[in-house]
Protein backbone atom coordinates (compact mmCIF):
# COMPACT_ATOMS: atom_id res chain seq x y z
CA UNK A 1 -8.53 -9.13 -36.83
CA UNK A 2 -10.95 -6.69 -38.19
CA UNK A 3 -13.76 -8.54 -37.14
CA UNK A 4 -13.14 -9.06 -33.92
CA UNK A 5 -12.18 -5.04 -33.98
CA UNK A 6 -16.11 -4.54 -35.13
CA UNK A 7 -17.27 -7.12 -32.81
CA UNK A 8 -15.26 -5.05 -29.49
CA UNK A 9 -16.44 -2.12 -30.67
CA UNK A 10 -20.01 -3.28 -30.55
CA UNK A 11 -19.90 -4.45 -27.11
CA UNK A 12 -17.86 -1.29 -25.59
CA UNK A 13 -21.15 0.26 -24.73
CA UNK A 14 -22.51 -2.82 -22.51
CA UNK A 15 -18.79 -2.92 -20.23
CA UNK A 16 -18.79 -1.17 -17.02
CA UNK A 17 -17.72 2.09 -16.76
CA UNK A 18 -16.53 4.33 -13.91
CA UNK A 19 -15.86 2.89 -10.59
CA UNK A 20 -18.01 -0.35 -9.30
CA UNK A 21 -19.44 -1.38 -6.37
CA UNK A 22 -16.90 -3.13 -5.20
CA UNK A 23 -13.89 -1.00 -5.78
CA UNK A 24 -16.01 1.90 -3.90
CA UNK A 25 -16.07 -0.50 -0.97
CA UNK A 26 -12.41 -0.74 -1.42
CA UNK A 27 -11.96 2.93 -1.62
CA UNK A 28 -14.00 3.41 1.85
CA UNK A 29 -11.58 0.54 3.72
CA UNK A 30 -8.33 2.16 2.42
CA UNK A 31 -9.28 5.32 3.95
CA UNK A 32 -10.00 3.39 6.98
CA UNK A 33 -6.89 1.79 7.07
CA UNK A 34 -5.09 5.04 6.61
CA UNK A 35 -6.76 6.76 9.60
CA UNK A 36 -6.10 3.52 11.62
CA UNK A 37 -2.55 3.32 10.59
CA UNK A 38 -2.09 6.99 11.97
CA UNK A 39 -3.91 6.63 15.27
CA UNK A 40 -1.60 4.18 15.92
CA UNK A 41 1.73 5.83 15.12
CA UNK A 42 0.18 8.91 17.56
CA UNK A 43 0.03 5.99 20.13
CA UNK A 44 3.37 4.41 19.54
CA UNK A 45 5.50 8.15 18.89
CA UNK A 46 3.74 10.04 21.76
CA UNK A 47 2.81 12.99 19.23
CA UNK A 48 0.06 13.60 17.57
CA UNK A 49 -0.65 12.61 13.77
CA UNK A 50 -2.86 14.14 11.60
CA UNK A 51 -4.92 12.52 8.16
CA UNK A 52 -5.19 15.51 5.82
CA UNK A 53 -8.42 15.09 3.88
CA UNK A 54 -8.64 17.73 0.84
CA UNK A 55 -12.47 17.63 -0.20
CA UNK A 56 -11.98 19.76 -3.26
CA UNK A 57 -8.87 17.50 -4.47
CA UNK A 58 -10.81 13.96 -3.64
CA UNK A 59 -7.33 13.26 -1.40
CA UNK A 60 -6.19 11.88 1.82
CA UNK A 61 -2.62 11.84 2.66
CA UNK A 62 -1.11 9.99 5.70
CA UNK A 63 0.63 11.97 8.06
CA UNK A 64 2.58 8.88 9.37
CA UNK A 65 3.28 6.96 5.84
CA UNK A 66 2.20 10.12 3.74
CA UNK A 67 0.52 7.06 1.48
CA UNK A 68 -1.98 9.10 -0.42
CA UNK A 69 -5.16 7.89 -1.94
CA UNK A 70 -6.54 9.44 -4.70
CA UNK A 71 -10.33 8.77 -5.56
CA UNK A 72 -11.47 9.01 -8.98
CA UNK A 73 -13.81 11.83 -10.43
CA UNK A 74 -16.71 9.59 -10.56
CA UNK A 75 -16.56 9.30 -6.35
CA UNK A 76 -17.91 12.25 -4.15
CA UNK A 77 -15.49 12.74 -1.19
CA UNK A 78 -17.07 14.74 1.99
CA UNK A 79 -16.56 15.51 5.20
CA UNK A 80 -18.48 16.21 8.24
CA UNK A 81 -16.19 17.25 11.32
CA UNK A 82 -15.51 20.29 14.00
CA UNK A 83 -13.75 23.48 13.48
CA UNK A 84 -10.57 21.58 14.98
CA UNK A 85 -10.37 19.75 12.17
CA UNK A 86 -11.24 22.23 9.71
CA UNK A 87 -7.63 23.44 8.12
CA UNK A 88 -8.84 25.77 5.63
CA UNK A 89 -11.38 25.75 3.00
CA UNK A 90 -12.48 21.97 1.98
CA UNK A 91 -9.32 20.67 3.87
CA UNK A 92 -9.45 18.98 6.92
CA UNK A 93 -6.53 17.77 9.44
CA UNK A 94 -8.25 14.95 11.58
CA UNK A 95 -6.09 14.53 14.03
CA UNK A 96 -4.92 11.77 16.27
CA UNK A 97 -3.42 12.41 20.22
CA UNK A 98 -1.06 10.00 21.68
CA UNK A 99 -3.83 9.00 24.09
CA UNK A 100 -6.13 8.04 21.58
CA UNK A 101 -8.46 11.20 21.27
CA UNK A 102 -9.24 12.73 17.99
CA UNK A 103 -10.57 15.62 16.94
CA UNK A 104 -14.05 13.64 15.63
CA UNK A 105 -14.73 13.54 11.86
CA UNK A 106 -17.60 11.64 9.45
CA UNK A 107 -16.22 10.86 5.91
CA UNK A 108 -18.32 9.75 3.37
CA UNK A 109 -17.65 8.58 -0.03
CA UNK A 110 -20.55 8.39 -2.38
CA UNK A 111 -21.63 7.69 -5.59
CA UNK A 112 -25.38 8.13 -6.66
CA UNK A 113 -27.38 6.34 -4.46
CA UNK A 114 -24.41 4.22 -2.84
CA UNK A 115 -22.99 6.11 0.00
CA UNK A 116 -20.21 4.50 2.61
CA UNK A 117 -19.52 6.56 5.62
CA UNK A 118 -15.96 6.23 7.90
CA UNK A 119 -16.60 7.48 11.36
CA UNK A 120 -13.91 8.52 13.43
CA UNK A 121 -14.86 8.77 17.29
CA UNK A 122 -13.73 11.90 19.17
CA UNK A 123 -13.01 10.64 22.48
CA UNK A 124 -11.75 7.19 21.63
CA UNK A 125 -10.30 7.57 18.11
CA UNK A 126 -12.14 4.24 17.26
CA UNK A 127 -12.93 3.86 13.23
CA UNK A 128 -15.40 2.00 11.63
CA UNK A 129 -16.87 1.62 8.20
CA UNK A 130 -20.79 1.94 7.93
CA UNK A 131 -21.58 0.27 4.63
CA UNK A 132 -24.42 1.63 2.29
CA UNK A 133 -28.02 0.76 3.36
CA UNK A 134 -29.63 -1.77 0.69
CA UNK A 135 -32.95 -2.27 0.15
């Protein structure tokens, strides 16, 4: 038992540490998902749903399913979007209208070089997920 105590702690150093490549990627869809999830319930309720996005807290919170997604320290959460968004300092309310509309936003979620980016259209609402460039 001691042994293969000696022989884990040897190899500690060579595991992966932090978040990897492909748990990033499924950070970036969640958050997709999310905003998707509330431009629909603004389409199916009539009202108008916001996604709260707190930069400083590395959250966003449903405001249909209040699901909230919390990325770890290692990830860089930031946001690009107008002042109708903006809800205070590092917190954003990207908002969804029954007809679709939003109030345009650009998230990205980056670590080191890897950086994926969730657009959010302000005239249609329409989402999509730009993956890092490679190469």
């Amino acid at each position: 038992m001691a042994v293969l105590g000696f022989v884990m702690l040897l190899l500690m150093p060579w595991l992966p540490s932090g978040t990897t490549t492909g748990r990033h990627a499924a950070y970036a869809l969640e958050v997709a998902a999310v905003l998707k999830t509330d431009r629909t319930a603004a389409a199916r309720s009539g009202r108008e749903v916001a996604t709260q996005v707190d930069v400083a807290a590395r959250t966003i919170v449903s405001g249909a399913t209040r699901q909230v997604i919390a990325l770890p320290d290692d990830l860089t959460l930031d946001v690009i979007a107008s002042d109708i968004c903006t809800a205070g300092n590092g917190r954003f309310n990207i908002a969804f209208a029954p007809d679709g509309r939003s109030c345009g936003a650009v998230i990205n979620i980056s670590k080191g070089s890897r950086d994926w980016r969730i657009r959010i259209n302000w005239l249609t609402g329409f989402i999509d997920v730009v993956a890092p460039q490679t190469g």
